[in-house]
Protein backbone atom coordinates (compact mmCIF):
# COMPACT_ATOMS: atom_id res chain seq x y z
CA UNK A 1 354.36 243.91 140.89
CA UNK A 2 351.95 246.49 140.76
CA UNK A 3 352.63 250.72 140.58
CA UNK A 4 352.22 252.03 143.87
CA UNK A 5 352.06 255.55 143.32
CA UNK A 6 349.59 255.18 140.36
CA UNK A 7 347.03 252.75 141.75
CA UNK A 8 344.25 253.81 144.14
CA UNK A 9 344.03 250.24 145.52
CA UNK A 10 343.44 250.73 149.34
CA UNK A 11 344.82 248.32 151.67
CA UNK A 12 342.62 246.14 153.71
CA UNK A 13 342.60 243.79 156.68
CA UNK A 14 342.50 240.23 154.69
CA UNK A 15 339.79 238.36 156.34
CA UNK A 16 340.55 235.30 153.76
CA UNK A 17 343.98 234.62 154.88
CA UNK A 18 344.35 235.89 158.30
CA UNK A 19 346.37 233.70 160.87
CA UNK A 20 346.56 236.38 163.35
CA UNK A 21 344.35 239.96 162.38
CA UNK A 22 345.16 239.86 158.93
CA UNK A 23 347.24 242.76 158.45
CA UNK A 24 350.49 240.98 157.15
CA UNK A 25 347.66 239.41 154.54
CA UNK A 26 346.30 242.62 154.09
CA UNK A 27 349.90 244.34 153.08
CA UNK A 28 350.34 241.20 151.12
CA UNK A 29 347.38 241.67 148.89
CA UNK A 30 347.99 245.66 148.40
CA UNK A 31 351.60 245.25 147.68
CA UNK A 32 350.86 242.36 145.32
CA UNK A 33 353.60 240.04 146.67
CA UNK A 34 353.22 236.37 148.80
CA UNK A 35 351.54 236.25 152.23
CA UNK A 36 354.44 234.23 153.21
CA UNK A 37 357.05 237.26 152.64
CA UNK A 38 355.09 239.23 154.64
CA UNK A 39 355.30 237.41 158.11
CA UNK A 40 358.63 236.68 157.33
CA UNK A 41 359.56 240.41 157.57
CA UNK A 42 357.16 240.46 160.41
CA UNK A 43 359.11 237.15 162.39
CA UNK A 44 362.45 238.80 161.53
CA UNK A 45 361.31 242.13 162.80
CA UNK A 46 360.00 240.61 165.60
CA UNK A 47 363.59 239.21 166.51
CA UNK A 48 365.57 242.46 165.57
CA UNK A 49 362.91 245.11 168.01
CA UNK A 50 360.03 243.46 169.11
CA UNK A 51 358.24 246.87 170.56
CA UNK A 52 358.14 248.83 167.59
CA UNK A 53 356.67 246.23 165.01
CA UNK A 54 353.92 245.43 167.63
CA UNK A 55 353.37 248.59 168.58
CA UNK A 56 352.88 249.38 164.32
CA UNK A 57 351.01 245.81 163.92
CA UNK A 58 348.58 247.05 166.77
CA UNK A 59 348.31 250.42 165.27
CA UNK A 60 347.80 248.94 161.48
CA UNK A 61 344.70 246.07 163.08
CA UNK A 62 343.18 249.36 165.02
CA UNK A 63 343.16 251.62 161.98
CA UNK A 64 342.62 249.59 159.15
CA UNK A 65 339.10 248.53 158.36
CA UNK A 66 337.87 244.96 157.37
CA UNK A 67 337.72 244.06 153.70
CA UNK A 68 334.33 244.67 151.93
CA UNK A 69 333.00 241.08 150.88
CA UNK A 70 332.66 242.85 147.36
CA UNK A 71 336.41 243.71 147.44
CA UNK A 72 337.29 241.68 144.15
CA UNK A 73 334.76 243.26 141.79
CA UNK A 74 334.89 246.99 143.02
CA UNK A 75 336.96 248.97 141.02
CA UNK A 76 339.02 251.86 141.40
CA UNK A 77 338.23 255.07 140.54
């Protein structure tokens, strides 16, 4: 896993592994962890308070911008 205070990585919406908009696959790839862990928390938060994680996945696909097609060679700064 990578340092997340230390890394200027910026997060994404994952066009390559979207189901839905891509943000679960977009938090996947910037946390550095399986897609699949992802929707899990995002099922399972679904089934604990349904309002507030749509309301934040709505939010995140609004304000997050799609990935740049160049994403794997640019390099941080």
């Amino acid at each position: 896993m990578k340092d997340l205070f230390n890394d200027r990585q910026e997060i994404y919406l994952n066009a390559d592994h979207r189901k839905l908009g891509g943000v679960c696959s977009g938090v996947a790839r910037y946390l550095d962890i399986p897609h699949f862990w992802v929707r899990l928390a995002a099922v399972i938060g679904l089934l604990i308070h349904a309002p507030s994680v749509l309301i934040a996945y709505g939010l995140a696909y609004l304000i997050l911008e799609d990935e740049p097609t160049h994403y794997d060679e640019i390099s941080p700064e």
